[in-house]
Protein backbone atom coordinates (compact mmCIF):
# COMPACT_ATOMS: atom_id res chain seq x y z
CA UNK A 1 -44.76 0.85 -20.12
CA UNK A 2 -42.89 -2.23 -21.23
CA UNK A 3 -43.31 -5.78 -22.33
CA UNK A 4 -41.58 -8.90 -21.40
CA UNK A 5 -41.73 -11.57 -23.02
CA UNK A 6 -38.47 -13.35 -21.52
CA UNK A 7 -39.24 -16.79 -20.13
CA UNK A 8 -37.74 -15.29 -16.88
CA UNK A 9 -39.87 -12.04 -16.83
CA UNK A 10 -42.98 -14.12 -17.10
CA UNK A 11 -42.46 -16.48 -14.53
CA UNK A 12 -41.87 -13.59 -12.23
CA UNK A 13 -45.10 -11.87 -12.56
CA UNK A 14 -46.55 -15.37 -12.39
CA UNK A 15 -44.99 -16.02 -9.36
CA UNK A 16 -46.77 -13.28 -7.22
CA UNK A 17 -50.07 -14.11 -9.18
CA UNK A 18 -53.17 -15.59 -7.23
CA UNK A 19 -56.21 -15.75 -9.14
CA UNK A 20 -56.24 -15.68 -12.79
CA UNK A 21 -58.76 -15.42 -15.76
CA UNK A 22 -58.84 -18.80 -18.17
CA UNK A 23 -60.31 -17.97 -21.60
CA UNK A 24 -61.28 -20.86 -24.31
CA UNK A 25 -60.34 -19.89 -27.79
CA UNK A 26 -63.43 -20.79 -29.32
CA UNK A 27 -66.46 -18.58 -29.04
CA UNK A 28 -68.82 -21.15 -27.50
CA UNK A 29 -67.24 -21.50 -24.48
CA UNK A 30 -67.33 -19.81 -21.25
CA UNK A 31 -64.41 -17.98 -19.10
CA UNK A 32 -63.43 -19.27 -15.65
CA UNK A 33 -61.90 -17.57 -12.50
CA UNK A 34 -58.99 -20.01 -10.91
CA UNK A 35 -55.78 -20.19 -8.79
CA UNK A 36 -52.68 -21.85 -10.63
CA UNK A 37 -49.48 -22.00 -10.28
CA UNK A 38 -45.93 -22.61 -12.64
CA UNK A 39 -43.96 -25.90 -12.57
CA UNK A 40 -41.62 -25.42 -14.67
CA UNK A 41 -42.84 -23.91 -18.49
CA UNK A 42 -45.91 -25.75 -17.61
CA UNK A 43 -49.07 -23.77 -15.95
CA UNK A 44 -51.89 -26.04 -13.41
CA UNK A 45 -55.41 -24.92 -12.63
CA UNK A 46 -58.22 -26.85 -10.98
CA UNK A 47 -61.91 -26.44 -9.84
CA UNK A 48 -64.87 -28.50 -9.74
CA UNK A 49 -65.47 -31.43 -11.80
CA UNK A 50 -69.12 -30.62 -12.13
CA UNK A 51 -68.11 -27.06 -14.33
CA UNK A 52 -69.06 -26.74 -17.48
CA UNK A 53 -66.30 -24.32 -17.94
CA UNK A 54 -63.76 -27.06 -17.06
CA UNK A 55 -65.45 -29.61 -18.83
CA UNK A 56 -65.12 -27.90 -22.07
CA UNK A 57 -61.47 -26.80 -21.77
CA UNK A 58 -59.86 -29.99 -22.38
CA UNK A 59 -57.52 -30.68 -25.72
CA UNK A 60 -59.23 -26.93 -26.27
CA UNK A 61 -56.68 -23.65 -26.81
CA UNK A 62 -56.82 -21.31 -24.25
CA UNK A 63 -55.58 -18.05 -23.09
CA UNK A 64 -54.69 -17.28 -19.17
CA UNK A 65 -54.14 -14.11 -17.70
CA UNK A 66 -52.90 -12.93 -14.38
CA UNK A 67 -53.32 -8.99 -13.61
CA UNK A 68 -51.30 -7.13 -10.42
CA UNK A 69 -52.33 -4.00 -9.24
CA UNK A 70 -49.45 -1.90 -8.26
CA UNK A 71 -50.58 1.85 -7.67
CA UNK A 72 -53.35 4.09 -8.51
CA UNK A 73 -51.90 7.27 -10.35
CA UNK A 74 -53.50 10.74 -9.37
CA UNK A 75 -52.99 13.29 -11.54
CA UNK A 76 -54.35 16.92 -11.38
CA UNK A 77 -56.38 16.57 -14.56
CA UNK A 78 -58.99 13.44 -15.04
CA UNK A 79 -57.73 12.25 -18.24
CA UNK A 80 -54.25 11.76 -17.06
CA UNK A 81 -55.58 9.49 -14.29
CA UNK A 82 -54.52 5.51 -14.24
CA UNK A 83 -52.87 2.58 -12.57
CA UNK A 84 -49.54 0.83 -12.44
CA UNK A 85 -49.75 -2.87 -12.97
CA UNK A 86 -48.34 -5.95 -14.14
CA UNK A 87 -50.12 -8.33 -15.74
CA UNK A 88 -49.27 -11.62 -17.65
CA UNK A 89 -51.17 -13.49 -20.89
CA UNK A 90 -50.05 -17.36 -21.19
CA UNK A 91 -50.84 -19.40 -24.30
CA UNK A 92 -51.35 -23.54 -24.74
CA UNK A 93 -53.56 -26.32 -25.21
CA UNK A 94 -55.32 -26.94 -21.68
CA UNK A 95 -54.70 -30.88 -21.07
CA UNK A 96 -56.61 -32.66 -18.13
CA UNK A 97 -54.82 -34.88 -15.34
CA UNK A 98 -56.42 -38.24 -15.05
CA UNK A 99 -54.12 -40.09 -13.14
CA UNK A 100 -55.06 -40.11 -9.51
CA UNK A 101 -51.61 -40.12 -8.26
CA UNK A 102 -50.57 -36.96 -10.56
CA UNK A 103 -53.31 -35.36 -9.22
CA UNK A 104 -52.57 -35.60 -5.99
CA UNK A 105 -49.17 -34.44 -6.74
CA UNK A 106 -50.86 -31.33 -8.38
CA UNK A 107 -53.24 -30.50 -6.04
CA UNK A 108 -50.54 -30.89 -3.00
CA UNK A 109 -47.98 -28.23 -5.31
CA UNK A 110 -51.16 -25.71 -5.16
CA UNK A 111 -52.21 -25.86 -1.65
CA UNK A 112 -48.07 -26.02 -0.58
CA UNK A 113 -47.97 -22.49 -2.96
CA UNK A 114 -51.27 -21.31 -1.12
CA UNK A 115 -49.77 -22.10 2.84
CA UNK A 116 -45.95 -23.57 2.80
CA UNK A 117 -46.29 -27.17 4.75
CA UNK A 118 -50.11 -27.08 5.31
CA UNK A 119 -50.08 -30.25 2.95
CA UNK A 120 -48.30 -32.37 6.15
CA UNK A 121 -50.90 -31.27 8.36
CA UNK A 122 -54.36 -31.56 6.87
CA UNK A 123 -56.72 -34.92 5.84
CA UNK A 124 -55.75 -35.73 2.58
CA UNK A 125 -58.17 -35.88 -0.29
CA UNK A 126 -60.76 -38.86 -0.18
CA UNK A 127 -61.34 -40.26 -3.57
CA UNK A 128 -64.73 -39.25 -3.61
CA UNK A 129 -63.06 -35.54 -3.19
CA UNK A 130 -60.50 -36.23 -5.84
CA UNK A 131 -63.37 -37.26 -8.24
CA UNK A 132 -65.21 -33.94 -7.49
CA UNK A 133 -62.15 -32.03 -8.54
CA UNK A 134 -60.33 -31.50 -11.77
CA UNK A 135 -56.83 -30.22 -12.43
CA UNK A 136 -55.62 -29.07 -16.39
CA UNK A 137 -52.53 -28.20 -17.42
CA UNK A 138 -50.95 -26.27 -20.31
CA UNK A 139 -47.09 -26.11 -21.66
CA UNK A 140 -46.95 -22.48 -22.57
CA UNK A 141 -46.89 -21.94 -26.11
CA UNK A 142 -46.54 -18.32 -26.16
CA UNK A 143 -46.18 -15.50 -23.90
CA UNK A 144 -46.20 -12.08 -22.27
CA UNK A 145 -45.67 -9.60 -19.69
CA UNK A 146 -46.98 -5.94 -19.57
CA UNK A 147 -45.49 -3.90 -17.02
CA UNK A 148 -46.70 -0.38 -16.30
CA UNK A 149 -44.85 1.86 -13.47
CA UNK A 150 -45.13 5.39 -14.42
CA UNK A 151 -45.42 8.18 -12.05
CA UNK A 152 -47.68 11.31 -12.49
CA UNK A 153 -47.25 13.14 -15.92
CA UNK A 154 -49.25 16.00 -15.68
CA UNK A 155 -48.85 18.83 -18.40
CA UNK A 156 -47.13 21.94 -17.75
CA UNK A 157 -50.03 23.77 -17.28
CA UNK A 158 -51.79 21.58 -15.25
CA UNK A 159 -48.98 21.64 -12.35
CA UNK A 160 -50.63 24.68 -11.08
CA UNK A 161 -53.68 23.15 -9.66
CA UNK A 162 -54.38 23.32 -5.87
CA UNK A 163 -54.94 19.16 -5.55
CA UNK A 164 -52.76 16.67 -4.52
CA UNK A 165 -51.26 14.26 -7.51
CA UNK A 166 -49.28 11.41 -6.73
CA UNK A 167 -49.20 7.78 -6.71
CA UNK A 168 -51.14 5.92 -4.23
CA UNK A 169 -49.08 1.97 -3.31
CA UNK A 170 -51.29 -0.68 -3.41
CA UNK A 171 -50.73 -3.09 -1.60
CA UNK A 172 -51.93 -7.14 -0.75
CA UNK A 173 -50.55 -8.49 2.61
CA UNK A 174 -51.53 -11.08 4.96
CA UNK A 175 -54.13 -10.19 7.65
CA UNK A 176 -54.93 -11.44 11.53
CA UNK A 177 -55.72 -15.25 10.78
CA UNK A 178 -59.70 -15.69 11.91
CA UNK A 179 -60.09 -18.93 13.71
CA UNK A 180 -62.37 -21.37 12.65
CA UNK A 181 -65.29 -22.70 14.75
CA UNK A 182 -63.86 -25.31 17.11
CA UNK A 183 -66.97 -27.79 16.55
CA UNK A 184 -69.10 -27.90 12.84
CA UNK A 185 -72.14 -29.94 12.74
CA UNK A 186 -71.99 -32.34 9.96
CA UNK A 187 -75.66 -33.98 10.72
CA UNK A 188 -75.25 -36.96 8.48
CA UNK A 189 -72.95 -36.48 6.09
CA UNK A 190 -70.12 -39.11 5.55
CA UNK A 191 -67.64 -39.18 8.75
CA UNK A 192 -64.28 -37.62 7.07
CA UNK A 193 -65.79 -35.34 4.23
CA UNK A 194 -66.47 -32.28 4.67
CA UNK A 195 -70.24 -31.55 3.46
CA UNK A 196 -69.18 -29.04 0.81
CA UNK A 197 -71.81 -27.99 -2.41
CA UNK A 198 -68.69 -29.91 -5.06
CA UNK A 199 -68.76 -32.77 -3.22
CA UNK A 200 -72.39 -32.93 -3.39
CA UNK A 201 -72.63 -32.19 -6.62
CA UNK A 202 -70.05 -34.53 -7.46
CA UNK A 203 -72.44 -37.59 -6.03
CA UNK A 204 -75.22 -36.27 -7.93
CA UNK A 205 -73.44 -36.61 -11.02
CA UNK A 206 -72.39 -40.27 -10.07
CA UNK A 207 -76.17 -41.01 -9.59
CA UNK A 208 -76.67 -39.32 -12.91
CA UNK A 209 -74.49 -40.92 -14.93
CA UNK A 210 -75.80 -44.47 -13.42
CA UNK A 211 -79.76 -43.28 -14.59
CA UNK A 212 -81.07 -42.46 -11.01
CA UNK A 213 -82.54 -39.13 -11.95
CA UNK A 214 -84.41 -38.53 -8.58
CA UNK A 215 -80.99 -39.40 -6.76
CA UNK A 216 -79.33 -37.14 -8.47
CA UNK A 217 -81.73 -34.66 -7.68
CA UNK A 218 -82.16 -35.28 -4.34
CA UNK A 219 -77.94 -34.58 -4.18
CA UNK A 220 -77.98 -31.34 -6.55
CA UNK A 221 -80.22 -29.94 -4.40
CA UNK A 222 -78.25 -30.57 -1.26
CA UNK A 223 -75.66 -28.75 -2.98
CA UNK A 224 -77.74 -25.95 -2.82
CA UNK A 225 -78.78 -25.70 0.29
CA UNK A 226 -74.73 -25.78 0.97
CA UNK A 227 -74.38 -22.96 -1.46
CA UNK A 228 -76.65 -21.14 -3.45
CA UNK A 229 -74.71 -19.49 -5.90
CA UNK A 230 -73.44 -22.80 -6.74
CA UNK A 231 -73.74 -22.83 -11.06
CA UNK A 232 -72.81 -25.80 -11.57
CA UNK A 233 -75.80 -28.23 -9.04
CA UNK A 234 -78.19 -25.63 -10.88
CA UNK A 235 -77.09 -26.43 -13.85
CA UNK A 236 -77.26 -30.60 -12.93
CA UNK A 237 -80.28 -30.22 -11.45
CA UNK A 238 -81.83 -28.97 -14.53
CA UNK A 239 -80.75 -31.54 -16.65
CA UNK A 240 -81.91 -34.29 -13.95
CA UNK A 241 -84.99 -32.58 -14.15
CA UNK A 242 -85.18 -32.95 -17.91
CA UNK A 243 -84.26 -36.25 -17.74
CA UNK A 244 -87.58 -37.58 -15.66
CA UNK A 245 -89.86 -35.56 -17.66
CA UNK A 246 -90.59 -32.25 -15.31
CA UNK A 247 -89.54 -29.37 -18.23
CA UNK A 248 -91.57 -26.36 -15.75
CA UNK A 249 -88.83 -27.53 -12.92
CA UNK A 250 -86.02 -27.36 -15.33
CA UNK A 251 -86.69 -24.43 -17.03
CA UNK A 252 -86.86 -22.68 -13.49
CA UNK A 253 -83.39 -24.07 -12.43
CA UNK A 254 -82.24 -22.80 -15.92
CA UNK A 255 -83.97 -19.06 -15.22
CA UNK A 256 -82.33 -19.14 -11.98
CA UNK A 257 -79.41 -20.43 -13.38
CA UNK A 258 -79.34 -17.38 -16.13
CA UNK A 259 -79.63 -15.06 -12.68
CA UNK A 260 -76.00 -16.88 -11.47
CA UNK A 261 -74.43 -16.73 -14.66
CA UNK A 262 -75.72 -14.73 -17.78
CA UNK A 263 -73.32 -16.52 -19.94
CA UNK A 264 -74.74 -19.93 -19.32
CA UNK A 265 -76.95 -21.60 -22.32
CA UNK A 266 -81.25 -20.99 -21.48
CA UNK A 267 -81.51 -24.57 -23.24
């Protein structure tokens, strides 16, 4: 097993990285589950501007990790079982792109690192989309990669046994691309976006904010219907509820809520 902690080594493993885990150094907060990508010695994540995860990261220090899983290792005894992996732990101050133009920039970097060139050929971002999103960046203040690539090591009298041992690749590749629907009914949604639970969300918090609790409520729930498992227009919708007065509504978005995610607050 080694560990890098070269600027080069890093930005390697962070390289073949997808999905990473973003962890708030303070014990209040919650984790959160992201895509980001290196610019540089500075690291970019985004998600919805309704998450409370999100909202709480800013100006806070956090911890990212990336984790690649390279091989399962099959020994002939259990204990001697495990995997070969790389993974990566970043350190900084999260910091949150305001500027509308910078996060453009940002957002077109991911999706360019996600599909080379599919930037040139899709809608771009409406503000109303650009509003329901928000990107945070970190200069990494700290660093390091663990690399593990170790084949079987089975004691001596072990090597006897009548069962395959070995190391099994693992692999991620692209699949057969599955073509989307050529027609999608958008009943009557907004002509150019895309009726998506974020977006939804994102308008009830802009009725929110302007004290039009039943508005607001009205767009949570639409978020929804979208997507169930959406945390964060549960977690709106609960507090819109609060706000007009209705605690037995809110307290069930918040119990439903606590079914979605366990580490979310029951107040």
């Amino acid at each position: 097993m080694a560990t890098i902690s070269t600027e080069a080594g890093i930005a390697g493993e962070m390289a073949q990285a997808g999905a990473g885990v973003l962890e708030s150094l303070r014990p209040d907060q919650v984790d959160k589950t992201t895509f980001e990508y290196m610019d540089g010695e500075r690291v970019f994540w985004h998600g919805s501007a309704a998450s409370r995860a999100l909202r709480t990261q800013a100006e806070c220090k956090v911890c990212l990790t990336v984790s690649l899983l390279d091989g399962i290792v099959l020994s002939r005894s259990a204990f001697n079982h495990s995997v070969n992996y790389r993974s990566v732990m970043l350190f900084g101050t999260a910091r949150s792109v305001d500027d509308s133009g910078e996060k453009l920039l940002a957002l077109e970097k991911l999706m360019e690192r996600i599909a080379r060139g599919r930037w040139g050929e899709v809608r771009q971002p409406t503000e109303l989309e650009l509003k329901a999103t928000s990107v945070l960046w970190m200069d990494i203040r700290e660093g390091a990669a663990k690399i593990r690539a170790i084949p079987v090591g089975d004691e001596p009298a072990d090597r006897d046994q009548p069962v395959w041992a070995g190391v099994v690749p693992v692999i991620t590749s692209l699949g057969e691309p599955e073509p989307a629907a050529e027609h999608v009914p958008w009943g009557t949604y907004d002509v150019g976006v895309a009726p998506t639970a974020a977006v939804m969300t994102s308008r009830g918090i802009e009725r929110f904010d302007e004290g039009k609790f039943q508005e607001a409520i009205d767009q949570f729930t639409k978020a929804i219907a979208l997507d169930p498992k959406y945390v964060d227009a549960w977690e709106r919708r609960a507090e819109a509820y609060a706000q007009l007065g209705r605690p037995k509504q809110a307290e069930e978005d918040r119990r439903h809520l606590q079914g979605l995610d366990p580490s979310s607050s029951p107040g």
